[in-house]
Structure formats: structure tokens, C-alpha cells
C-alpha atoms as a PDB file:
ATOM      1  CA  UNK A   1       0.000   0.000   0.000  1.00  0.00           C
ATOM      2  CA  UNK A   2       3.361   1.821  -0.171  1.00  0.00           C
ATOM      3  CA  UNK A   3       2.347   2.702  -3.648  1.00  0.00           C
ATOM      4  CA  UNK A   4      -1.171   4.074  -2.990  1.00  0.00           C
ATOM      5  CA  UNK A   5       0.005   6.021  -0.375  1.00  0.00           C
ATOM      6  CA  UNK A   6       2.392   7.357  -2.722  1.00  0.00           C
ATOM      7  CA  UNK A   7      -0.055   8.472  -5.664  1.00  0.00           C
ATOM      8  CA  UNK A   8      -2.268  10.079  -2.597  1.00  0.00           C
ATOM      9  CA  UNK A   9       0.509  12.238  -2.119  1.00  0.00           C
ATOM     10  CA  UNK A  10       0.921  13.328  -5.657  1.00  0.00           C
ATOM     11  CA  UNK A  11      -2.986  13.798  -5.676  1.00  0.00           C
ATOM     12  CA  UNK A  12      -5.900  13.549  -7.887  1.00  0.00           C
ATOM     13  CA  UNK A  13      -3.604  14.013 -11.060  1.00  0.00           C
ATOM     14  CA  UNK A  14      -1.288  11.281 -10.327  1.00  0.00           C
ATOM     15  CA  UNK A  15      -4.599   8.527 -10.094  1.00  0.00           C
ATOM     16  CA  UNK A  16      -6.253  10.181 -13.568  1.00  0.00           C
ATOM     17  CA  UNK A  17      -2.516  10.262 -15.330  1.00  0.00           C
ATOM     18  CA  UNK A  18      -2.212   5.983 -13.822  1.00  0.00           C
ATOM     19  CA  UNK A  19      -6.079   5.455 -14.884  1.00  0.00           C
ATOM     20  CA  UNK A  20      -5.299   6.717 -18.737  1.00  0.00           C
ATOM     21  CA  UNK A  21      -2.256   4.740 -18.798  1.00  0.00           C
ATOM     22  CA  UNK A  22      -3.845   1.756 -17.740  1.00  0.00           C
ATOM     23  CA  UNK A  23      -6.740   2.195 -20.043  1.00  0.00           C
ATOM     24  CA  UNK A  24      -4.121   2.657 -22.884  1.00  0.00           C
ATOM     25  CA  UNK A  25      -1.633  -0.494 -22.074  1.00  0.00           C
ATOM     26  CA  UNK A  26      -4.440  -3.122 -21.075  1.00  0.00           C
ATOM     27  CA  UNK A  27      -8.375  -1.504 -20.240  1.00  0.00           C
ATOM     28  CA  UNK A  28      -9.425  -3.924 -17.479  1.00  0.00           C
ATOM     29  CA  UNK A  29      -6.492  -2.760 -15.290  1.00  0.00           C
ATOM     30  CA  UNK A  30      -7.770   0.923 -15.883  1.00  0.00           C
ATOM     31  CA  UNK A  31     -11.608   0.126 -15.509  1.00  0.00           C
ATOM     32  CA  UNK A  32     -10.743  -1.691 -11.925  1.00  0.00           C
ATOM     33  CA  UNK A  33      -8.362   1.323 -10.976  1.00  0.00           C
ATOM     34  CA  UNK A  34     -11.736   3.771 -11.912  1.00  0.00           C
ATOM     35  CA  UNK A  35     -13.866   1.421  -9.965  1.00  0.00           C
ATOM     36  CA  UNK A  36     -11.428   1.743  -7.314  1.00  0.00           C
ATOM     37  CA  UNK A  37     -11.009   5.572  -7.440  1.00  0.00           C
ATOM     38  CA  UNK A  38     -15.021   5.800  -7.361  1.00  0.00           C
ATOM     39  CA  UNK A  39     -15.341   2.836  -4.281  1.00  0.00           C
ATOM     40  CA  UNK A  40     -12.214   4.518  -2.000  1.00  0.00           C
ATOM     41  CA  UNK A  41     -14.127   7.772  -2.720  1.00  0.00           C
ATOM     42  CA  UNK A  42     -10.417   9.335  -3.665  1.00  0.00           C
ATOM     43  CA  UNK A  43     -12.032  10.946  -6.507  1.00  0.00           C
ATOM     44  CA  UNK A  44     -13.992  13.023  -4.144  1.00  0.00           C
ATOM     45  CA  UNK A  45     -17.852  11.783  -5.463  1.00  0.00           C
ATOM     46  CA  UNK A  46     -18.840  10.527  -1.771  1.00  0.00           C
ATOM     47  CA  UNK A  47     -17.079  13.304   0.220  1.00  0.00           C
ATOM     48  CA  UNK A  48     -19.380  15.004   2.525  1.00  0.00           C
ATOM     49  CA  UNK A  49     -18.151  18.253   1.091  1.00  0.00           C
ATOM     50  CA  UNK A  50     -19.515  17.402  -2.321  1.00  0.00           C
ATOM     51  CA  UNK A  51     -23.074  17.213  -0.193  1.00  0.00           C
ATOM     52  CA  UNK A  52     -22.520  19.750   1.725  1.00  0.00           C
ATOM     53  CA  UNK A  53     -22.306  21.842  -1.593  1.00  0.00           C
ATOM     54  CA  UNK A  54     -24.956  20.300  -3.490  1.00  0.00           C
ATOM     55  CA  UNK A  55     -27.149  21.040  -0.499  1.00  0.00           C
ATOM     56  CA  UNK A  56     -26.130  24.475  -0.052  1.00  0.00           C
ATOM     57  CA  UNK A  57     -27.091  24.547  -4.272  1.00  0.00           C
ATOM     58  CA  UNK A  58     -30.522  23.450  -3.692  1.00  0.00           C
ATOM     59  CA  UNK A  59     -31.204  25.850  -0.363  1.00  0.00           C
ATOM     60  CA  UNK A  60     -30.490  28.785  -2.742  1.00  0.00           C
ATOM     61  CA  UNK A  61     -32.250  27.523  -5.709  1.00  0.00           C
ATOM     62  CA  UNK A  62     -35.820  26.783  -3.314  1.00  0.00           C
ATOM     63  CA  UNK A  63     -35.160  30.830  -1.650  1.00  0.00           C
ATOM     64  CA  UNK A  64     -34.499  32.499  -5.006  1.00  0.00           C
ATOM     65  CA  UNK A  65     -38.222  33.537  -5.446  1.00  0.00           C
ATOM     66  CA  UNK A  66     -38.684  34.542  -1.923  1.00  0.00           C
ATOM     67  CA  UNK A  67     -39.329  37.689  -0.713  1.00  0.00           C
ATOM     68  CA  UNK A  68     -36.383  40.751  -1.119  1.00  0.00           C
ATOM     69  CA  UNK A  69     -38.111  42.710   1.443  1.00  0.00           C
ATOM     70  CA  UNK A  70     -38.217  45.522  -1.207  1.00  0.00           C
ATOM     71  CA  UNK A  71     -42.721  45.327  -2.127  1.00  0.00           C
ATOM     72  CA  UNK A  72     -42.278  47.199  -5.410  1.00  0.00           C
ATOM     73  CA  UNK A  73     -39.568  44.566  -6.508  1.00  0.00           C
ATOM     74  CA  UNK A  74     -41.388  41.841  -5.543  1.00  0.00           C
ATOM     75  CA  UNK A  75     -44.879  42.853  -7.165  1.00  0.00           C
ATOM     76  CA  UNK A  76     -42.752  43.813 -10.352  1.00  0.00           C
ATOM     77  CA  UNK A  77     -41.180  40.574 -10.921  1.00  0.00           C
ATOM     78  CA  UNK A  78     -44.458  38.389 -10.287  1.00  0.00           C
ATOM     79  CA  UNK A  79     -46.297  40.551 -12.723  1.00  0.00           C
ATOM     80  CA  UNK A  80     -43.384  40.254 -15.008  1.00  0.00           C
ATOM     81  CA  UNK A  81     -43.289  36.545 -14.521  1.00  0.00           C
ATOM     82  CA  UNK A  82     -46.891  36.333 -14.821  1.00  0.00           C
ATOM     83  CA  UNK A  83     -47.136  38.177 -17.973  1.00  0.00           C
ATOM     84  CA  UNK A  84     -44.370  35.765 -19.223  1.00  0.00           C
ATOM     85  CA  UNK A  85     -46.051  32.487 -18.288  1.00  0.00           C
ATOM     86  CA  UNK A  86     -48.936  33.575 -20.132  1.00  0.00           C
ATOM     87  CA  UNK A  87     -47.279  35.055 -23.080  1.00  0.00           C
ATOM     88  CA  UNK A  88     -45.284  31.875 -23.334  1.00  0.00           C
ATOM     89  CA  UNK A  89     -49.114  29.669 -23.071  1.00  0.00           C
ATOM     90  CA  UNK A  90     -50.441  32.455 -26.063  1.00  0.00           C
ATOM     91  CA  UNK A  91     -47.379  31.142 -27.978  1.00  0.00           C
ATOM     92  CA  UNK A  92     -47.850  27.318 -27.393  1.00  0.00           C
ATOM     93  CA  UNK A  93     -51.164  27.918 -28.508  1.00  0.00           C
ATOM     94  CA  UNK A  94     -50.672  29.809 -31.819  1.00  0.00           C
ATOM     95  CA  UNK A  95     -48.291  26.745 -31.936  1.00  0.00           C
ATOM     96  CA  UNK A  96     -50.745  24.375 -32.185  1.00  0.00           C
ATOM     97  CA  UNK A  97     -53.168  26.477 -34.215  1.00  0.00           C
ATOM     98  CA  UNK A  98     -50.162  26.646 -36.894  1.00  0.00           C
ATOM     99  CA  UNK A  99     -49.404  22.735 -36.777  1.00  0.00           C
ATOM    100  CA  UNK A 100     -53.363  22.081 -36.690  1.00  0.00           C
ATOM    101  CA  UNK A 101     -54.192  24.031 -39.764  1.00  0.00           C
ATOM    102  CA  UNK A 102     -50.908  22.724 -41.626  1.00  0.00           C
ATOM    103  CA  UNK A 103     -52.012  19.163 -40.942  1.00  0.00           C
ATOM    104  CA  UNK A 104     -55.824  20.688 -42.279  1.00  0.00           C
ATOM    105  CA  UNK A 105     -53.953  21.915 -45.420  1.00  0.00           C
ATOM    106  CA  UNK A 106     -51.852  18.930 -46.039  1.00  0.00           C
ATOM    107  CA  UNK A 107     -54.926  16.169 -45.298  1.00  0.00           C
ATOM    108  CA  UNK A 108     -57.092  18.698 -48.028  1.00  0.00           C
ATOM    109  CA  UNK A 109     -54.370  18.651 -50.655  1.00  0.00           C
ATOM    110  CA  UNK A 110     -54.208  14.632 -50.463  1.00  0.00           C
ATOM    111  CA  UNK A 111     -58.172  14.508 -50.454  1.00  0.00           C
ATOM    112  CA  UNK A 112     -58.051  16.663 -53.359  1.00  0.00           C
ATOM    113  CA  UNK A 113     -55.358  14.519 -54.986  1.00  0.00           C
ATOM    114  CA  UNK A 114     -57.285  11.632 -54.369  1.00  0.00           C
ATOM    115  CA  UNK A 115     -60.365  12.417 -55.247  1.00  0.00           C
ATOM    116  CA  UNK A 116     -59.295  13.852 -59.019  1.00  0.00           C
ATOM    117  CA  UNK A 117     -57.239  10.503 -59.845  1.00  0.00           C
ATOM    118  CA  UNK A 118     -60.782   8.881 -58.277  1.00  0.00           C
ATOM    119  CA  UNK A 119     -58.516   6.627 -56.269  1.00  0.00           C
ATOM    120  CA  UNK A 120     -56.075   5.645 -58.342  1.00  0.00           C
ATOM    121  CA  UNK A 121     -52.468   6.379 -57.463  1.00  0.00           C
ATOM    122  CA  UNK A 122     -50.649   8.556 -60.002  1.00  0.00           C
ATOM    123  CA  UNK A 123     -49.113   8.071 -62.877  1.00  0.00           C
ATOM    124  CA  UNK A 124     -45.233   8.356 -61.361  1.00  0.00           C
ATOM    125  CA  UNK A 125     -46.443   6.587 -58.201  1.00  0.00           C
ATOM    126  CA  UNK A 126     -47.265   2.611 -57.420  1.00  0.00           C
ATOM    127  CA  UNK A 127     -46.895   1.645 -61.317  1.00  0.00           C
ATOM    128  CA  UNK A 128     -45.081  -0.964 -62.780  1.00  0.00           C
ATOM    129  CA  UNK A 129     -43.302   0.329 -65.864  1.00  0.00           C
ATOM    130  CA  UNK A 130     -44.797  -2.074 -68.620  1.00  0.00           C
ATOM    131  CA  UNK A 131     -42.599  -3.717 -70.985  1.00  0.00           C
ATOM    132  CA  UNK A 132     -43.323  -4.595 -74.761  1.00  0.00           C
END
């Protein structure tokens, strides 16, 4: 364990630099040195720091719509965030007024393509070329 002790020393460059190398001479060496780095938590994903942050992250993210204290700040940014949900509902439903009457348009050029070869495909389309 001389050896681990070592590359702890060096840090988290020395274990990426003998994780590439390993990959590169013979890749099950390297893929049980990353399972090893992820299990001994050396590459820091299980340190309680890393949750400490991530927590810290989410606190932050669940206040940012709280009160500033400041009312004419607060009651401009929920009307401005009001008038933006519903200008962004106006636009998802010209959205599917567009797409609607697009499918309309297509459908009514095929029934009108249909309807003038009564049936029958066209000329260029589903026909064997006949030969003499």
C-alpha cells in the first residue's frame, strides 16, 4: 500500500494520469483502478463536502423567489413573470393552431389529390413500368 500512499501524495492528477495509462496499455487494469477511485471515494464523489455543496445549491435555488423585502420589486417581478407564463401559453397555442391548420392543409391537398385521380395512385407513383 506503499504505492497508494504514494499516488495520494501526488494527488488527484497522479490517479487520472495511472487510470489513462492503464486504459491505454491493457483496459481492465484501468476500468478496476476507476472502480477503485469511485469505491475509495479518492475521486472526491462521496465526500461530505460534495453534499454539503450540493445542499447548499438546492437551499439557494428553493429561496431564489422569496421575498427581497423591497414590495415594489417583488410585485414587479411576479407581474413580469406572470405576464411571461402567459405570453409563453399564447405562444404554445398559436403553436398548435399553426401545426393544426398545416395538418388541415396537407390532409385537403391529399383529399383533393385523391379524389381527381378517383382513387387511383398517379401516374409516377405505385406503377409498374410495362414492358413490350
Amino acid at each position: 500500500m506503499e504505492f497508494v500512499q504514494t499516488l495520494d501524495d501526488y494527488g488527484k492528477p497522479a490517479w487520472i494520469t495511472l487510470m489513462v495509462v492503464s486504459f491505454i496499455v491493457f483496459w481492465p487494469i484501468g476500468l478496476g483502478i476507476l472502480a477503485y477511485l469511485i469505491w475509495s471515494g479518492r475521486m472526491g464523489c462521496r465526500s461530505s463536502n460534495w453534499k454539503n455543496r450540493a445542499e447548499k445549491k438546492w437551499n439557494r435555488a428553493r429561496t431564489a423567489f422569496h421575498s427581497t423585502g423591497n414590495t415594489a420589486f417583488d410585485d414587479y417581478r411576479e407581474e413580469t413573470l406572470k405576464r411571461l407564463e402567459d405570453e409563453a401559453q399564447e405562444f404554445h397555442t398559436y403553436l398548435d393552431r399553426l401545426r393544426a391548420a398545416r395538418d388541415k392543409a396537407e390532409f385537403d391537398q391529399f383529399m383533393s389529390e385523391h379524389t381527381t385521380n378517383g382513387g387511383k395512385p398517379d401516374n409516377n407513383e405505385g406503377t409498374v413500368p410495362q414492358t413490350s
